[in-house]
C-alpha atoms as a PDB file:
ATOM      1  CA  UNK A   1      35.602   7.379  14.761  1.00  0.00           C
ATOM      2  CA  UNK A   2      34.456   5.298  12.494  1.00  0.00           C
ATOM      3  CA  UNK A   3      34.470   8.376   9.213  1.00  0.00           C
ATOM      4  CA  UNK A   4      38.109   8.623  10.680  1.00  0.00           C
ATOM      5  CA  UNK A   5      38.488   5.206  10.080  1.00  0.00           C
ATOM      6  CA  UNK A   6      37.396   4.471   6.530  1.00  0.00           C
ATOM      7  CA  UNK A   7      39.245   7.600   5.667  1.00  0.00           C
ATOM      8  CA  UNK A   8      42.527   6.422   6.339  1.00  0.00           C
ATOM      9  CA  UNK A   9      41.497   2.954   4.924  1.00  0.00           C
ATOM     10  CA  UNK A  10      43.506   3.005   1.533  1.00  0.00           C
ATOM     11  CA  UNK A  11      42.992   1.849  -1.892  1.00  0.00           C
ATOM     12  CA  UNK A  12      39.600   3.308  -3.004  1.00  0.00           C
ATOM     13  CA  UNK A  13      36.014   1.555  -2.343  1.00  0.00           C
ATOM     14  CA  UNK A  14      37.532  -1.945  -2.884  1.00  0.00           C
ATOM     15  CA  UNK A  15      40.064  -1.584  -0.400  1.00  0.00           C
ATOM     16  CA  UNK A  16      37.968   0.421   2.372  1.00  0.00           C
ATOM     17  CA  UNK A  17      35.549  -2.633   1.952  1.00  0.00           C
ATOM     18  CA  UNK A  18      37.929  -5.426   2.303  1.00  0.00           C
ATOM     19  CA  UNK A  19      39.679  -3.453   5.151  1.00  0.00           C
ATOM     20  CA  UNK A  20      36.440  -2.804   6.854  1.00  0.00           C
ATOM     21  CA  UNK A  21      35.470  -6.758   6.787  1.00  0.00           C
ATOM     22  CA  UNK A  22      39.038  -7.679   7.791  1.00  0.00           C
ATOM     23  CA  UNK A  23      38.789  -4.976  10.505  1.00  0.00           C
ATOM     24  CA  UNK A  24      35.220  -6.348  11.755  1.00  0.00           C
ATOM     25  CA  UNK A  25      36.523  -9.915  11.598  1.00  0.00           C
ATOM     26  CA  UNK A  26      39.885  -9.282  13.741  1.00  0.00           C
ATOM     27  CA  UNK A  27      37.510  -7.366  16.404  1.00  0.00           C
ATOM     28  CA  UNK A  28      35.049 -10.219  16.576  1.00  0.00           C
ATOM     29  CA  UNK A  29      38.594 -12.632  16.682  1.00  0.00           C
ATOM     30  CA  UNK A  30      39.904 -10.785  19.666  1.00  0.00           C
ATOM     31  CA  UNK A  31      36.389 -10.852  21.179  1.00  0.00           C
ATOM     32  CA  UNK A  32      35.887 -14.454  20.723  1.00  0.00           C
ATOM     33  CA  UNK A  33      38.801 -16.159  21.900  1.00  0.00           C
ATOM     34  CA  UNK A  34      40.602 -13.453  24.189  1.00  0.00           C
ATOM     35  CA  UNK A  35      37.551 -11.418  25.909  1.00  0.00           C
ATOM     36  CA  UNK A  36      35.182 -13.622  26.450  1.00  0.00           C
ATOM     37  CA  UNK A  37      36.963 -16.596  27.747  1.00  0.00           C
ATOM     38  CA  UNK A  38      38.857 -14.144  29.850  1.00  0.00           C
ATOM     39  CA  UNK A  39      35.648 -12.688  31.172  1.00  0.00           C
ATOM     40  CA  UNK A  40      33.792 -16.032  31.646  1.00  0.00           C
ATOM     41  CA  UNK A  41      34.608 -16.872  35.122  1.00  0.00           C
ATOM     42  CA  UNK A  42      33.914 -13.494  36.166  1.00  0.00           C
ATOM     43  CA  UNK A  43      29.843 -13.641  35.023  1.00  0.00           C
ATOM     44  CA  UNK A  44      27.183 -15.448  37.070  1.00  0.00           C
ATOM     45  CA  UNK A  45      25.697 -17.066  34.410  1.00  0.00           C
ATOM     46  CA  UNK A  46      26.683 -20.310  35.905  1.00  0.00           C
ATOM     47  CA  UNK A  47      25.464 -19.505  39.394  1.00  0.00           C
ATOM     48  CA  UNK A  48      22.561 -21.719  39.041  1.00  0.00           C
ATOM     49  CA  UNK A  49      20.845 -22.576  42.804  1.00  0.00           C
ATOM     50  CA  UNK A  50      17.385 -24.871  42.343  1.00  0.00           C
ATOM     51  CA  UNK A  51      15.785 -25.107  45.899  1.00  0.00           C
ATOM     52  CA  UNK A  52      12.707 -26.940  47.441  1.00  0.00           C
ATOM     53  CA  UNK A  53       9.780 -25.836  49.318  1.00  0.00           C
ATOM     54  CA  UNK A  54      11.891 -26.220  52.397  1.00  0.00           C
ATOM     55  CA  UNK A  55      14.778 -23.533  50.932  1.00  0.00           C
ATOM     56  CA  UNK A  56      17.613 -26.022  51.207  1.00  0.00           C
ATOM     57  CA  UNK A  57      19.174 -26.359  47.864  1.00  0.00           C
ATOM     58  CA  UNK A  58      19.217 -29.917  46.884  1.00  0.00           C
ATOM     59  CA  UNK A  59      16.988 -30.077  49.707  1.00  0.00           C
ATOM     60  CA  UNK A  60      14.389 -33.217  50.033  1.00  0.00           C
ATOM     61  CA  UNK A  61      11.807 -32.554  47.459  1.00  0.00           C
ATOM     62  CA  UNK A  62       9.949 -35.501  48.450  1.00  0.00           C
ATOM     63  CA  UNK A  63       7.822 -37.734  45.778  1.00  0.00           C
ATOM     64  CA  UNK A  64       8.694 -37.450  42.227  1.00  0.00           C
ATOM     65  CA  UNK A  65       7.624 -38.996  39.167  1.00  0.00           C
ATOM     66  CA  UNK A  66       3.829 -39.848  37.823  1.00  0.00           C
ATOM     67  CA  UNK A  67       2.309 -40.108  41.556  1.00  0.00           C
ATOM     68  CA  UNK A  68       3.696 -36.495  42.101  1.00  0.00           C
ATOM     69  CA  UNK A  69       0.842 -34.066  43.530  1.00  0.00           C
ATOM     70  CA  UNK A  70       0.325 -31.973  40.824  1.00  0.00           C
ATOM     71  CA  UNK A  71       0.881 -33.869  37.752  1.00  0.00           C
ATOM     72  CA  UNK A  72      -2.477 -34.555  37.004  1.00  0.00           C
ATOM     73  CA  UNK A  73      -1.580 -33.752  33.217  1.00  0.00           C
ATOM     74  CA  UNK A  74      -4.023 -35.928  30.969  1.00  0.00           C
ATOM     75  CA  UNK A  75      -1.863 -36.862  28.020  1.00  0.00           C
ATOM     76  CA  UNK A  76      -3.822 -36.366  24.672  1.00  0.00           C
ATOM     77  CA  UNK A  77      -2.362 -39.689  23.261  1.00  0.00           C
ATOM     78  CA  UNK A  78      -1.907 -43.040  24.443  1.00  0.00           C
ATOM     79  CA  UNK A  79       1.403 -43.235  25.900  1.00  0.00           C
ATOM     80  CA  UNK A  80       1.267 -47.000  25.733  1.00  0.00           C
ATOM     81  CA  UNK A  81       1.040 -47.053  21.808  1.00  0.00           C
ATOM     82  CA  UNK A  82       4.542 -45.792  21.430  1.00  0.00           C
ATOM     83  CA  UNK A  83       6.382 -48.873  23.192  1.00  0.00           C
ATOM     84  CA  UNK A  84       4.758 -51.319  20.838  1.00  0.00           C
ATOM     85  CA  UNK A  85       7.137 -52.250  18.151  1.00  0.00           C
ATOM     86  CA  UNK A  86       5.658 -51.697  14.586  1.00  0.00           C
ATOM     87  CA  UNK A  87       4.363 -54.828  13.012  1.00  0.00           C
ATOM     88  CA  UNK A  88       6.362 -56.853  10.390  1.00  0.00           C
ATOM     89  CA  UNK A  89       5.804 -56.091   6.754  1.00  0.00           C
ATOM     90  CA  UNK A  90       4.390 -59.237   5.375  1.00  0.00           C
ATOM     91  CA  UNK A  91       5.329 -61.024   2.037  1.00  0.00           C
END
């Protein structure tokens, strides 16, 4: 297909390149702004369900935040040193 192509392309090397580029670019065009937002709705990439423990989505998940079991995380910096503000240049 694509020999059959670039043989009926016309005006020599030049021309098969530019048509082949202008080809490429129409067919990524169509693909863009037709297919895919055509398609979209159909996919389930979207389809996004986060459950609990309990398998209710949305469901209770209980305590959240630092005091949540299993965030024992030790931080390898001071967390409090980046609220400070910096000190004032002095003249």
């Amino acid at each position: 297909m694509y020999a059959w192509i670039w043989r009926k392309l016309p005006f020599g090397l030049a021309g098969k390149l530019a048509g082949s580029v202008l080809i490429t670019a129409a067919a990524v065009a169509l693909l863009w702004f037709v297919v895919f937002p055509w398609a979209e709705p159909l996919l389930p990439f979207d389809d996004v369900q986060v459950t609990q423990d309990s398998g209710t989505p949305g469901g209770d998940g209980g305590v959240t935040g630092p005091d949540a079991p299993g965030d024992e995380h030790d931080l390898p910096y001071d967390t409090e040193q980046n609220n400070t503000p910096p000190p004032s240049p002095k003249k």
